[in-house]
Protein backbone atom coordinates (compact mmCIF):
# COMPACT_ATOMS: atom_id res chain seq x y z
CA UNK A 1 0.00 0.00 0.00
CA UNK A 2 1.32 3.38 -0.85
CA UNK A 3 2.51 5.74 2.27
CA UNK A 4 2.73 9.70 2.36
CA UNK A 5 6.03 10.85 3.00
CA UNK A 6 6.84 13.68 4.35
CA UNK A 7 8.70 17.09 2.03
CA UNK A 8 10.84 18.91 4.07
CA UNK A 9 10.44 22.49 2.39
CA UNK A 10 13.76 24.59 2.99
CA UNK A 11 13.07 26.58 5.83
CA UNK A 12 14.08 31.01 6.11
CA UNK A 13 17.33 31.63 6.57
CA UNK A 14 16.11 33.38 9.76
CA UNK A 15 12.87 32.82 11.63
CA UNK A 16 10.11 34.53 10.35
CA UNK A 17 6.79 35.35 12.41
CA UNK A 18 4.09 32.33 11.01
CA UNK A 19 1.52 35.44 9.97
CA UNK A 20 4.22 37.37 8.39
CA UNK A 21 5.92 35.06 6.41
CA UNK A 22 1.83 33.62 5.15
CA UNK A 23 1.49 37.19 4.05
CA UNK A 24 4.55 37.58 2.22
CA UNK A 25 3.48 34.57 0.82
CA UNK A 26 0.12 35.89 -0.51
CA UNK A 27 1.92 39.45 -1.73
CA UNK A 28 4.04 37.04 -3.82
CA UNK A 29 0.82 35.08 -5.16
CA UNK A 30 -1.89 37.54 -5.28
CA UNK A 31 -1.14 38.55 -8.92
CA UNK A 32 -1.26 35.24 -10.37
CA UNK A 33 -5.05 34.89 -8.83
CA UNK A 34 -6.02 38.10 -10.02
CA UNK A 35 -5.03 37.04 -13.29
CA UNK A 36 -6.68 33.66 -13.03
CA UNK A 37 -9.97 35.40 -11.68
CA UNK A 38 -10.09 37.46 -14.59
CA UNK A 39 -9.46 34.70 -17.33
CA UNK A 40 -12.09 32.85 -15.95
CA UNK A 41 -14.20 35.73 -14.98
CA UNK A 42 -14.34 34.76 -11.69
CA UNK A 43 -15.64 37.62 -8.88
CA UNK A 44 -12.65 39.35 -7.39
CA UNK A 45 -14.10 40.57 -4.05
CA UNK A 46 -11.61 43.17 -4.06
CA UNK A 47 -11.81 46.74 -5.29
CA UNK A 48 -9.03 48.11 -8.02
CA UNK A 49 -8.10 50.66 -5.49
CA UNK A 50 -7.09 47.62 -3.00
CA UNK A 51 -5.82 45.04 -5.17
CA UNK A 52 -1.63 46.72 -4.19
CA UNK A 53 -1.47 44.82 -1.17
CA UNK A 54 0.32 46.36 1.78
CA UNK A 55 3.30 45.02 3.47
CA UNK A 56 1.17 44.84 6.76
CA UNK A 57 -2.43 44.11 6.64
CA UNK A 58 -5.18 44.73 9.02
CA UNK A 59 -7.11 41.47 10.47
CA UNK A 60 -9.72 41.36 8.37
CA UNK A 61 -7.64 42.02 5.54
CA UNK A 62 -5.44 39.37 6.53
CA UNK A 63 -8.71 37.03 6.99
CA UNK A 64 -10.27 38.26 3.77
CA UNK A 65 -7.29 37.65 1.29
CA UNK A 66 -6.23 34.28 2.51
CA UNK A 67 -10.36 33.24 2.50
CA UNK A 68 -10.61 34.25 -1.46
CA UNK A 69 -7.20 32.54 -2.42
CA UNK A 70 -8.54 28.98 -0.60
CA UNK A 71 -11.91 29.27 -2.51
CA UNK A 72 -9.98 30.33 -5.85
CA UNK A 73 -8.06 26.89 -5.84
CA UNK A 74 -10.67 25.21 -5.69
CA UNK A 75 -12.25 26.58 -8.77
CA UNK A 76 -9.38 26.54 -10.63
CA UNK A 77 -7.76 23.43 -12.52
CA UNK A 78 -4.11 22.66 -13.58
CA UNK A 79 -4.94 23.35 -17.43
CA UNK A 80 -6.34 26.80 -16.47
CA UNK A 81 -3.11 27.76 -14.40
CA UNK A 82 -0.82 26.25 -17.50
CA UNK A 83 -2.91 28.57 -20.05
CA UNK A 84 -2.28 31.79 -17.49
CA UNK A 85 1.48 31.43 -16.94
CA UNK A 86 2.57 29.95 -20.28
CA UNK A 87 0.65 32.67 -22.05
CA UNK A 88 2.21 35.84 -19.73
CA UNK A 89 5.22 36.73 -18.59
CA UNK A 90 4.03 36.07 -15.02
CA UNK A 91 5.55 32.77 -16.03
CA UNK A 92 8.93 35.03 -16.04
CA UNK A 93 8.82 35.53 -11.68
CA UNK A 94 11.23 32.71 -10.05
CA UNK A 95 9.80 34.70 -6.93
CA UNK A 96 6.53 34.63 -7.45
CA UNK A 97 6.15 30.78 -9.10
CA UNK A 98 8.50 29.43 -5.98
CA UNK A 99 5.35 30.56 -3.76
CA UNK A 100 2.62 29.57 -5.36
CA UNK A 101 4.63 26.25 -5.49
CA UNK A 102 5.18 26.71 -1.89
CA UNK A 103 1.64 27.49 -0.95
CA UNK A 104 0.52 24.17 -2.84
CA UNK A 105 2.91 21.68 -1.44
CA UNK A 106 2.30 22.81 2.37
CA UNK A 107 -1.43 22.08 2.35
CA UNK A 108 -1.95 19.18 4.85
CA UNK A 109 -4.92 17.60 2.29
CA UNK A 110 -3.87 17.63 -1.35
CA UNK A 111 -6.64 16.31 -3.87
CA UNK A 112 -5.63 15.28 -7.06
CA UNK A 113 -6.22 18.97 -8.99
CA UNK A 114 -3.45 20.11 -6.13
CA UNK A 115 -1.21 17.66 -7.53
CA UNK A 116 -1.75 17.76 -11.04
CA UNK A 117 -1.17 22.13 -10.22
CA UNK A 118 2.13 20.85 -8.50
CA UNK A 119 2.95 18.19 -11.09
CA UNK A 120 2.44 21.48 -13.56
CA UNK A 121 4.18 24.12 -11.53
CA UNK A 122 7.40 22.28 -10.49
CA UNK A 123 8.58 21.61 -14.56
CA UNK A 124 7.62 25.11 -14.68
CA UNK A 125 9.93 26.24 -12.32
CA UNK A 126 12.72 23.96 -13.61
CA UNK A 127 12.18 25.29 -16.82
CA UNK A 128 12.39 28.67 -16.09
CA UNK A 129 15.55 28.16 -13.36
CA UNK A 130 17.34 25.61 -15.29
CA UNK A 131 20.98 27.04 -16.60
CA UNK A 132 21.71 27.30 -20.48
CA UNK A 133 24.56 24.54 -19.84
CA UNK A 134 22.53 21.85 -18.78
CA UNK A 135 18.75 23.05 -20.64
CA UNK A 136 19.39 21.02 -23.46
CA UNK A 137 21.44 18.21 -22.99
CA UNK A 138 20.58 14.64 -21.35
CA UNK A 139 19.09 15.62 -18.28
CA UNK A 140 19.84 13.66 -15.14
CA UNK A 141 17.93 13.36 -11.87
CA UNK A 142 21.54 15.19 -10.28
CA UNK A 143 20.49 17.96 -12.60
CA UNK A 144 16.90 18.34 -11.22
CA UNK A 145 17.55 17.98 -8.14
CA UNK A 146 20.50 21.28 -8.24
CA UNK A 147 17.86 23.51 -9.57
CA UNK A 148 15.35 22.50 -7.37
CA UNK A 149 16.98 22.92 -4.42
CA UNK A 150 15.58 26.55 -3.31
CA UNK A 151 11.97 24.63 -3.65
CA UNK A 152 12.71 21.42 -2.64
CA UNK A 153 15.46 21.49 -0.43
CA UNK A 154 18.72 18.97 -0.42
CA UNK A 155 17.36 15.71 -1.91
CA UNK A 156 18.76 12.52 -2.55
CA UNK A 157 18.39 12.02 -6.67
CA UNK A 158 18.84 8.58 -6.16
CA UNK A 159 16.30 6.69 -8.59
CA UNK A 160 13.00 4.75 -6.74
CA UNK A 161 12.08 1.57 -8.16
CA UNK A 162 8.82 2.20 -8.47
CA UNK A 163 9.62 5.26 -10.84
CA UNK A 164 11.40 3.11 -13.15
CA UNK A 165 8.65 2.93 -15.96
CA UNK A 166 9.44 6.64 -16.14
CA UNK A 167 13.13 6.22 -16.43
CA UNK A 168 12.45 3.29 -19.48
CA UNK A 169 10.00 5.98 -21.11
CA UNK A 170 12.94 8.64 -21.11
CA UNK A 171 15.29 5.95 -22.46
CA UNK A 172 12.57 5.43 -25.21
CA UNK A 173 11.97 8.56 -26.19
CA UNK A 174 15.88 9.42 -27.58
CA UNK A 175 14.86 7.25 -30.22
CA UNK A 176 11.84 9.02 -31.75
CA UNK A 177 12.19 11.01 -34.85
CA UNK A 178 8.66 12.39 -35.91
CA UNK A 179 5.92 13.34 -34.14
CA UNK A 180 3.99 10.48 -35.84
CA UNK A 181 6.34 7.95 -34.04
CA UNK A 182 6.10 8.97 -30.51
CA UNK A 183 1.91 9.00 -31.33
CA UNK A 184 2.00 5.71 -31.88
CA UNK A 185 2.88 5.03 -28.13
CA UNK A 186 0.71 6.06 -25.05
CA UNK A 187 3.95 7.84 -23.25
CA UNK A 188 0.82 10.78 -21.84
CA UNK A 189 -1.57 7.88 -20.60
CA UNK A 190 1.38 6.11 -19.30
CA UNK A 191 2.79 8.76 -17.05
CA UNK A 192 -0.52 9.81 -15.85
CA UNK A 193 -0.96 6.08 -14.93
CA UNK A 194 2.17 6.11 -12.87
CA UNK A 195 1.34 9.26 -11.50
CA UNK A 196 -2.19 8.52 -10.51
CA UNK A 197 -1.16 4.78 -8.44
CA UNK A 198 1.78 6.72 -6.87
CA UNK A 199 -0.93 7.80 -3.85
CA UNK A 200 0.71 10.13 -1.42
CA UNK A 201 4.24 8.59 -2.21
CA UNK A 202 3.70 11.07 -5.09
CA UNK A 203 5.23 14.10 -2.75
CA UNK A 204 8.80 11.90 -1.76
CA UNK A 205 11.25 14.50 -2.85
CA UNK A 206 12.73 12.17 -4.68
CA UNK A 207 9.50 10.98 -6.88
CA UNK A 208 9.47 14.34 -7.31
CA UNK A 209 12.70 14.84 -8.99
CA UNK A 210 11.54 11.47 -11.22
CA UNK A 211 8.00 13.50 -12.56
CA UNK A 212 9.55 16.88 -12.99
CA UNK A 213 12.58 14.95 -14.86
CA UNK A 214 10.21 12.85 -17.15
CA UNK A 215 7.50 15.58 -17.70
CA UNK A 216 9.95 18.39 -19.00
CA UNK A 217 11.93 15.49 -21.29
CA UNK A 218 8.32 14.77 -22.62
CA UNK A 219 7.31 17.47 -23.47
CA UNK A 220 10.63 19.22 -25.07
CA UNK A 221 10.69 16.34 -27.40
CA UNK A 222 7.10 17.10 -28.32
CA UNK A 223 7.78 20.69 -29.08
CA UNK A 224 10.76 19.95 -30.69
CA UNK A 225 9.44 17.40 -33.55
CA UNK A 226 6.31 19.63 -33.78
CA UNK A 227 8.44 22.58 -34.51
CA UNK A 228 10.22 20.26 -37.09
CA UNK A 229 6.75 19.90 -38.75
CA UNK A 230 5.53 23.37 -39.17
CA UNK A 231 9.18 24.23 -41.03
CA UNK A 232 8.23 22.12 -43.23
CA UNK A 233 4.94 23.13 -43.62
CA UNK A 234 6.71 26.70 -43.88
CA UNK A 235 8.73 25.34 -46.54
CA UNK A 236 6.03 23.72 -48.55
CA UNK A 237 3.48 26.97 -48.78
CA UNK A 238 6.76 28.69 -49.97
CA UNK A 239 7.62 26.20 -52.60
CA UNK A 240 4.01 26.28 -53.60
CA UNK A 241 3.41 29.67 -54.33
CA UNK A 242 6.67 30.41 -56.32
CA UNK A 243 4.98 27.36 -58.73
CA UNK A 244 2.07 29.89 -58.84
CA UNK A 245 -0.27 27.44 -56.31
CA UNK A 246 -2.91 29.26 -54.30
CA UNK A 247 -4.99 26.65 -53.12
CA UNK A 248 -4.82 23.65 -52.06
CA UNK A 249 -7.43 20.91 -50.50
CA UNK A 250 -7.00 20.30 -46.53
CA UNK A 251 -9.61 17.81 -45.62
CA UNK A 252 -6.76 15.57 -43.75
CA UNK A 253 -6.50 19.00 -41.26
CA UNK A 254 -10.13 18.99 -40.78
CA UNK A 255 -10.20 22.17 -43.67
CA UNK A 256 -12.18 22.38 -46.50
CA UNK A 257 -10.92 21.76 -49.74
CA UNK A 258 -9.40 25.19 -51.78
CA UNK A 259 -7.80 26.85 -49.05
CA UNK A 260 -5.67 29.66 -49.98
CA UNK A 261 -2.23 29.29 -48.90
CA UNK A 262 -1.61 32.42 -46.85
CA UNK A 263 -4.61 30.90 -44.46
CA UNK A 264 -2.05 27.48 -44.42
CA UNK A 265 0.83 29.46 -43.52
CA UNK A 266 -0.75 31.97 -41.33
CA UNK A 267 -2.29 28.55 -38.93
CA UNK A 268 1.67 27.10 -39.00
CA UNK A 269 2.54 30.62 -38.08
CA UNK A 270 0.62 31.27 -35.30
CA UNK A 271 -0.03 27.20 -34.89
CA UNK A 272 0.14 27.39 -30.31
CA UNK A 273 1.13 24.77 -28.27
CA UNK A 274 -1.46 21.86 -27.22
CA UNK A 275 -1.02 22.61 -24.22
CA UNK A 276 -3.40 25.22 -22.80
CA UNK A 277 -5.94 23.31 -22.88
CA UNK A 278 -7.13 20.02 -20.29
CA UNK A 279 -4.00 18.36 -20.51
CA UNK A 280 -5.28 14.26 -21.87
CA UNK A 281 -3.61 12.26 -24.21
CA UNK A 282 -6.33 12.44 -26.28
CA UNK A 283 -6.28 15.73 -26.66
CA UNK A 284 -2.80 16.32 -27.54
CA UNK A 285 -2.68 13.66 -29.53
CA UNK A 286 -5.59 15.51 -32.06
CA UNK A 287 -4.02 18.46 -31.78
CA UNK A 288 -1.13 17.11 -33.10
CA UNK A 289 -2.63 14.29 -35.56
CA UNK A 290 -4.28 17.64 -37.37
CA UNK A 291 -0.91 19.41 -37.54
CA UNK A 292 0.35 15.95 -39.35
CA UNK A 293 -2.87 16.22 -41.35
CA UNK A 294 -1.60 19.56 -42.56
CA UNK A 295 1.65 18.24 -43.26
CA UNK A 296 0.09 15.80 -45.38
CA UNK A 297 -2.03 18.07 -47.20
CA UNK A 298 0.66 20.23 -48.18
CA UNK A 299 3.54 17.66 -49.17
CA UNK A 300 0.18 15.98 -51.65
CA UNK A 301 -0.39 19.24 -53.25
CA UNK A 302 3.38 19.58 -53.76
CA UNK A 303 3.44 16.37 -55.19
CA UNK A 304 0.94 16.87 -57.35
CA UNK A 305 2.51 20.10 -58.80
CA UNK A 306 5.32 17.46 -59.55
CA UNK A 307 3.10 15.35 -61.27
CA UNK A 308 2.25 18.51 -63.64
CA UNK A 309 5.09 19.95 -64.00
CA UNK A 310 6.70 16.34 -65.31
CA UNK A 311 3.15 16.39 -67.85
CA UNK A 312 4.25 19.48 -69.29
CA UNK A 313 7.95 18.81 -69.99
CA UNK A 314 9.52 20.19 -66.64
CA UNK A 315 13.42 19.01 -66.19
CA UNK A 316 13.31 18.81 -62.79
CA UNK A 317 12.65 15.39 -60.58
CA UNK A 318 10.20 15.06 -58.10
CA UNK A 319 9.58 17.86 -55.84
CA UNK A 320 10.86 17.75 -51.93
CA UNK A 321 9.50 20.30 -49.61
CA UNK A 322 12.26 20.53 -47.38
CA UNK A 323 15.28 20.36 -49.42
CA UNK A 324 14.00 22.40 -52.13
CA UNK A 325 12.11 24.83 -50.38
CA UNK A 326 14.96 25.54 -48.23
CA UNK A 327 18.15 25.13 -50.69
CA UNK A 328 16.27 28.06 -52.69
CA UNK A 329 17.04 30.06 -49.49
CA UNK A 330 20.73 29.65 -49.74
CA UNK A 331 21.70 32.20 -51.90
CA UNK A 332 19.68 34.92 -49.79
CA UNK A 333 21.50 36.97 -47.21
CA UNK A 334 21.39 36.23 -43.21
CA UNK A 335 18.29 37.31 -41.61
CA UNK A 336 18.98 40.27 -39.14
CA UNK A 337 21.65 41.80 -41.81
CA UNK A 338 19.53 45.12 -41.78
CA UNK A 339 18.79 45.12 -45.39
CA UNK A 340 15.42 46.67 -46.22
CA UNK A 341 13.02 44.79 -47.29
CA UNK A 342 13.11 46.36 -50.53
CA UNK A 343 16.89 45.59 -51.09
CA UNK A 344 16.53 41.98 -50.27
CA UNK A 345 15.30 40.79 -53.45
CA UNK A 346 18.69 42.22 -55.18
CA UNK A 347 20.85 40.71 -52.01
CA UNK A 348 19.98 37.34 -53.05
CA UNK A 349 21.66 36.92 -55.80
CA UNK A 350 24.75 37.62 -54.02
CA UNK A 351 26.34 34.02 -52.87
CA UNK A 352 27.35 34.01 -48.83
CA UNK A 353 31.20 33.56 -48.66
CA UNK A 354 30.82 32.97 -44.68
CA UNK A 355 31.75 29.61 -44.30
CA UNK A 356 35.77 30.22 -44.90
CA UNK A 357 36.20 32.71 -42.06
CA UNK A 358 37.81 30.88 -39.23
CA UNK A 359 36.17 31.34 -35.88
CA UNK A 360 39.03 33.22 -33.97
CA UNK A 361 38.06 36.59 -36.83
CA UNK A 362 34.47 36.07 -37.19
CA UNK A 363 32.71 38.86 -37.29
CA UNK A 364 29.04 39.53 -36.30
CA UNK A 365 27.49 39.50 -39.90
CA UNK A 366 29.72 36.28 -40.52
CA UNK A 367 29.38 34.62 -37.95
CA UNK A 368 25.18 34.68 -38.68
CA UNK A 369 25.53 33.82 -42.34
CA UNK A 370 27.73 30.76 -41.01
CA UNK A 371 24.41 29.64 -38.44
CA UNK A 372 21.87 30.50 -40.95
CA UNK A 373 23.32 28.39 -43.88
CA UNK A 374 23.97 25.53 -41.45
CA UNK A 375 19.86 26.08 -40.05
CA UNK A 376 18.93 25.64 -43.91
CA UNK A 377 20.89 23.34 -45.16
CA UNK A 378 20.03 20.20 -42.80
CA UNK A 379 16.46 19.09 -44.09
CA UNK A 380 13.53 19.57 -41.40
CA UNK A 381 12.37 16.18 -41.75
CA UNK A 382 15.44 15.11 -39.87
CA UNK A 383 13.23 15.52 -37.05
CA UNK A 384 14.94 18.59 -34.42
CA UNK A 385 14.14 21.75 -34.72
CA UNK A 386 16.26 22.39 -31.71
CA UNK A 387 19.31 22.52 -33.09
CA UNK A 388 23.22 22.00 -32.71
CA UNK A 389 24.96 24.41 -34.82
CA UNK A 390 29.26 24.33 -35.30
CA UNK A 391 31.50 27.40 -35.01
CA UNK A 392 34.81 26.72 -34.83
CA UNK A 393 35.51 24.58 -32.17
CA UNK A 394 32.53 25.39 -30.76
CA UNK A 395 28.79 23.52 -30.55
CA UNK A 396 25.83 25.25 -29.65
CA UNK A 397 22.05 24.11 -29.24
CA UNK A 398 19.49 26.84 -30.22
CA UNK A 399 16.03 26.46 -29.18
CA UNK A 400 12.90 26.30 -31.13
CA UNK A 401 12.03 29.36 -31.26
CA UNK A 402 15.90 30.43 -32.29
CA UNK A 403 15.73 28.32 -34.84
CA UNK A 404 12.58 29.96 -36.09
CA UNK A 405 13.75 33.48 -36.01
CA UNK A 406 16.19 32.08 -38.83
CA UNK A 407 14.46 29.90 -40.78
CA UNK A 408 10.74 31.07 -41.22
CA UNK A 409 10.30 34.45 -39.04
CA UNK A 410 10.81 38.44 -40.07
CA UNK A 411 10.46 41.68 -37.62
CA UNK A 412 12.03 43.17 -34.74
CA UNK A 413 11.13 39.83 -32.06
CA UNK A 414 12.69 37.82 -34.68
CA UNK A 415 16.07 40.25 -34.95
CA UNK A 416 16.98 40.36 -31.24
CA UNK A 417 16.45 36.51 -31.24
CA UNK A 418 19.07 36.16 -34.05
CA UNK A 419 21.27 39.06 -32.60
CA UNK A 420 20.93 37.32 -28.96
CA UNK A 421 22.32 34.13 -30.72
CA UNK A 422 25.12 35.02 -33.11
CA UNK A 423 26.68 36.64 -29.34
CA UNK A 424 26.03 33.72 -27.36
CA UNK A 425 27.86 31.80 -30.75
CA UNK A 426 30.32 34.26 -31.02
CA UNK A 427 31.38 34.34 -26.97
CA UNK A 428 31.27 30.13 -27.25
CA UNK A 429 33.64 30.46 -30.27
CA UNK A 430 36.24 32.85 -28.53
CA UNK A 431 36.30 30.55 -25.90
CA UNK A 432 37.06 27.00 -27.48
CA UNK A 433 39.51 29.07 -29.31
CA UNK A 434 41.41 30.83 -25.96
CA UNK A 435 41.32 27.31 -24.73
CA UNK A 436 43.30 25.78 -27.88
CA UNK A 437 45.49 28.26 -28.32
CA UNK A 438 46.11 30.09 -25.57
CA UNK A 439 45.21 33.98 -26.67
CA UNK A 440 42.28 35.47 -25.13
CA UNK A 441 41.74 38.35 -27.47
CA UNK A 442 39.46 36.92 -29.20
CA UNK A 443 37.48 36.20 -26.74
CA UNK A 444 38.19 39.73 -24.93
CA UNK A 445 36.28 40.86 -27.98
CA UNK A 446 33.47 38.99 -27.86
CA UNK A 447 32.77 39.03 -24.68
CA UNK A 448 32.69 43.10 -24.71
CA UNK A 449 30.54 42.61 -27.91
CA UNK A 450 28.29 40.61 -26.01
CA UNK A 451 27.80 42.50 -22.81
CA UNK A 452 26.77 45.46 -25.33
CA UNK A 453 23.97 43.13 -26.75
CA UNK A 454 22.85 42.00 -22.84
CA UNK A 455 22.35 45.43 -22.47
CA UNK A 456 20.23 46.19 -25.47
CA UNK A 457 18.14 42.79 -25.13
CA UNK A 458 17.66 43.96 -22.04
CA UNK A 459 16.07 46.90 -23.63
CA UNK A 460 14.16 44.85 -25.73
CA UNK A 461 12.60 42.19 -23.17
CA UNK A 462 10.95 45.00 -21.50
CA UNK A 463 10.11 46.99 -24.55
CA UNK A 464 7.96 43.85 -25.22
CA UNK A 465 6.71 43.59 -21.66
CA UNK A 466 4.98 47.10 -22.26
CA UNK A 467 3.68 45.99 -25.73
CA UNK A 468 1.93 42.77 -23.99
CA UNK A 469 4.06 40.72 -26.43
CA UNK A 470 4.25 37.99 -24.07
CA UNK A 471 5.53 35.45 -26.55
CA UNK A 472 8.51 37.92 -27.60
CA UNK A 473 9.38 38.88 -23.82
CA UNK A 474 9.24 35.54 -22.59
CA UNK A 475 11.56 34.10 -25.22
CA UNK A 476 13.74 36.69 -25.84
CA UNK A 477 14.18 36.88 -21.97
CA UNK A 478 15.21 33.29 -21.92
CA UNK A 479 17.48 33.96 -24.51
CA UNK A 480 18.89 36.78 -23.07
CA UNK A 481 19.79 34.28 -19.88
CA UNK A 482 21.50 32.47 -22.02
CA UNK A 483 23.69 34.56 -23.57
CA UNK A 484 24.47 35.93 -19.70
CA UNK A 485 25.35 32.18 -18.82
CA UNK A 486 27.96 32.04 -21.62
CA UNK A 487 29.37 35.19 -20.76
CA UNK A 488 29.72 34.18 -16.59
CA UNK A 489 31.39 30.40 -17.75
CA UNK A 490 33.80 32.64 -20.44
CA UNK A 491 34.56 35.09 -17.59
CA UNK A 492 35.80 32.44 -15.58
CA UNK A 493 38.45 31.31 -18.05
């Protein structure tokens, strides 16, 4: 029979007073239930003029506040709180995620929405915490448990047997190259079902480490092969209207047939996440069988514009979206290389020299031609769209959403991404080099180049913030930590 263990939270550094420290506790939270209440349009018993807490409230205050946040969590599910933070940049608060955490674990009675909100909240938090270094590689339960350790305390990451169908899904899923592969399994079902007959042995530290572990590994190999399929759906509409295409039938997306291919790209454009809604396998799995279905649709039509273009005579062979689509971007200069608009047409007849520059001179403008023609020239039905690009000596993993500001995306968000980047490349470069050689002026340079781009993204993150461009702040904000990650492990050369 399953037992409830006890979590040692981490304790103040100095002893607080009990109705202080639950009040700094609300301050922290009381902005995430506001938001809640008014996505939901729930009743927020408080007026606008009192909704700025003060440091030290009144009784009834006191009374009032903590009353309102009880009955909230009970009206509010895990799916609802995953919509709210991954859709604002409240998501962006360590401080203010770490107590609503906090709040959760230390109820004496969890139900099962409390633990699917903590099962939710905790990847969150790793997600958010977790340094550039370690964000992308093979995560191990060590890992977890180091940037857990202001939430969770000191834990042992030794593995638990009973967590080890999580630890063979993990194993599994380093194999999976599509998003139709891992669909085939029942990885979402599965986890839930481990989950669900863990009982209160759920809340062992150490289980914990195992769920945040398997649930962030899940679900960045999700967004990764998804990412993977909209390129190429990218790549396909593009292909498709320079052979003078504007329609094309969508019935295995659940479209109608004739839809005009700025609708196609503008629903792989702005194409969000299946995960804002009530988190089940089955619906993630529709979600993503109708992006599939879209990838279908498109790589038919373009095979049927084969097809005619063989009837009439054409020279070519058979189309392929990926490698064609994209190899016609080769000859066209590196996003971000401030070219109007109107003098990019002319730029692309101009072939990019970039790859002879060694990475000890690059400059800026190189050094992005060099990660832009490596971005295109690897097919995205390889499967990644989070991908390892090679300066130098140097390897570096860019996101999704990096990888999108090269390949597919135009405008200022898409810019800083690539500027944010090519620094974070450039610093990486410097520093394999110092390392073989011995001469850090390279990397001097870089590094001052660098700290002149923190500053500006800086700029930019909160420029974004004001302009409610959540998607832009969040991502250019983790970016930005990124780039300030590379520059503390190069300062300490």
């Amino acid at each position: 029979m399953n037992k409830t263990t006890t979590l040692n939270i981490p304790a103040p550094t100095r002893p607080e007073n009990p109705r202080l420290a639950q009040w700094k506790e609300a301050r922290e939270v009381f902005p995430i239930y506001l938001a809640l209440a008014k996505q939901q349009e729930i009743d927020i018993p408080f007026p606008q003029a009192k909704r700025n807490l003060p440091e030290k409230p009144d009784v009834d205050l006191f009374t009032q506040v903590h009353d309102w946040l009880d009955a909230m969590d009970q009206k509010v599910m895990a799916h609802q709180l995953r919509h709210l933070l991954q859709m604002t940049t409240l998501n962006a608060s360590e401080t203010s995620l770490r107590a609503l955490i906090r709040r959760h674990l230390r109820k004496s009675k969890k139900s099962n929405p409390d633990r699917d909100k903590i099962d939710f909240l905790l990847v969150q938090h790793f997600a958010l915490c977790a340094p550039a270094k370690i964000y992308h590689k093979q995560i191990e339960l060590g890992d977890v448990a180091q940037v857990m350790q202001p939430v969770l305390g000191e834990v042992d990451p030794a593995p638990l047997d009973w967590c080890a169908p999580l630890e063979k899904m993990i194993t599994a899923l380093r194999g999976f190259r599509s998003l139709r592969e891992i669909l085939k399994t029942s990885f979402i079902e599965e986890g839930r079902k481990v989950k669900e007959s863990a009982g209160g042995m759920f809340y062992d530290p150490a289980a914990l480490l195992a769920f945040i572990r398997f649930n962030f590994l899940l679900r960045r190999t999700l967004i990764e092969l998804m990412h993977a399929d909209l390129i190429a759906i990218r790549a396909g509409v593009d292909q498709l209207q320079a052979a003078g295409a504007r329609t094309i039938d969508c019935h295995h997306a659940g479209l109608l047939g004739g839809e005009p291919l700025g609708k196609i790209r503008k629903i792989a454009d702005e194409w969000k996440q299946p995960f804002q809604k009530e988190y089940t396998e089955r619906t993630v799995s529709q979600a993503f069988e109708n992006l599939l279905g879209l990838r279908g649709d498109v790589e038919q039509a373009l095979a049927k514009a084969a097809g005619s273009s063989a009837q009439n005579g054409a020279q070519k062979g058979p189309i392929d979206a990926s490698k064609q689509a994209l190899g016609a971007k080769k000859a066209v200069p590196a996003p971000g290389s401030s070219l109007p608009k109107g003098k990019q047409k002319e730029a692309r007849e101009t072939p990019s020299k970039a790859g002879a520059a060694p990475a000890g001179v690059l400059d800026f403008e190189t050094c992005m031609e060099q990660i832009w023609e490596q971005l295109i020239a690897s097919p995205p039905s390889r499967g990644r769209s989070m991908t390892t690009v090679k300066i130098g000596g140097a390897r570096i993993l860019l996101s999704s959403w990096e990888v999108t500001a090269f390949v597919s995306e135009d405008g200022p968000s898409a810019e800083d991404l690539r500027r944010a980047v090519v620094a974070r490349v450039l610093v990486a470069a410097a520093m394999e080099s110092a390392k073989e050689t011995g001469n850090a002026t390279s990397l001097d340079r870089a590094m001052n180049m660098a700290r002149v781009e923190v500053t500006r993204l800086q700029e930019r993150v909160d420029v974004a913030k004001q302009a409610k461009d959540t998607e832009a702040a969040v991502n250019l904000g983790i970016s930005t930590k990124r780039l300030l990650s590379t520059l503390d492990e190069a300062e300490k050369l």
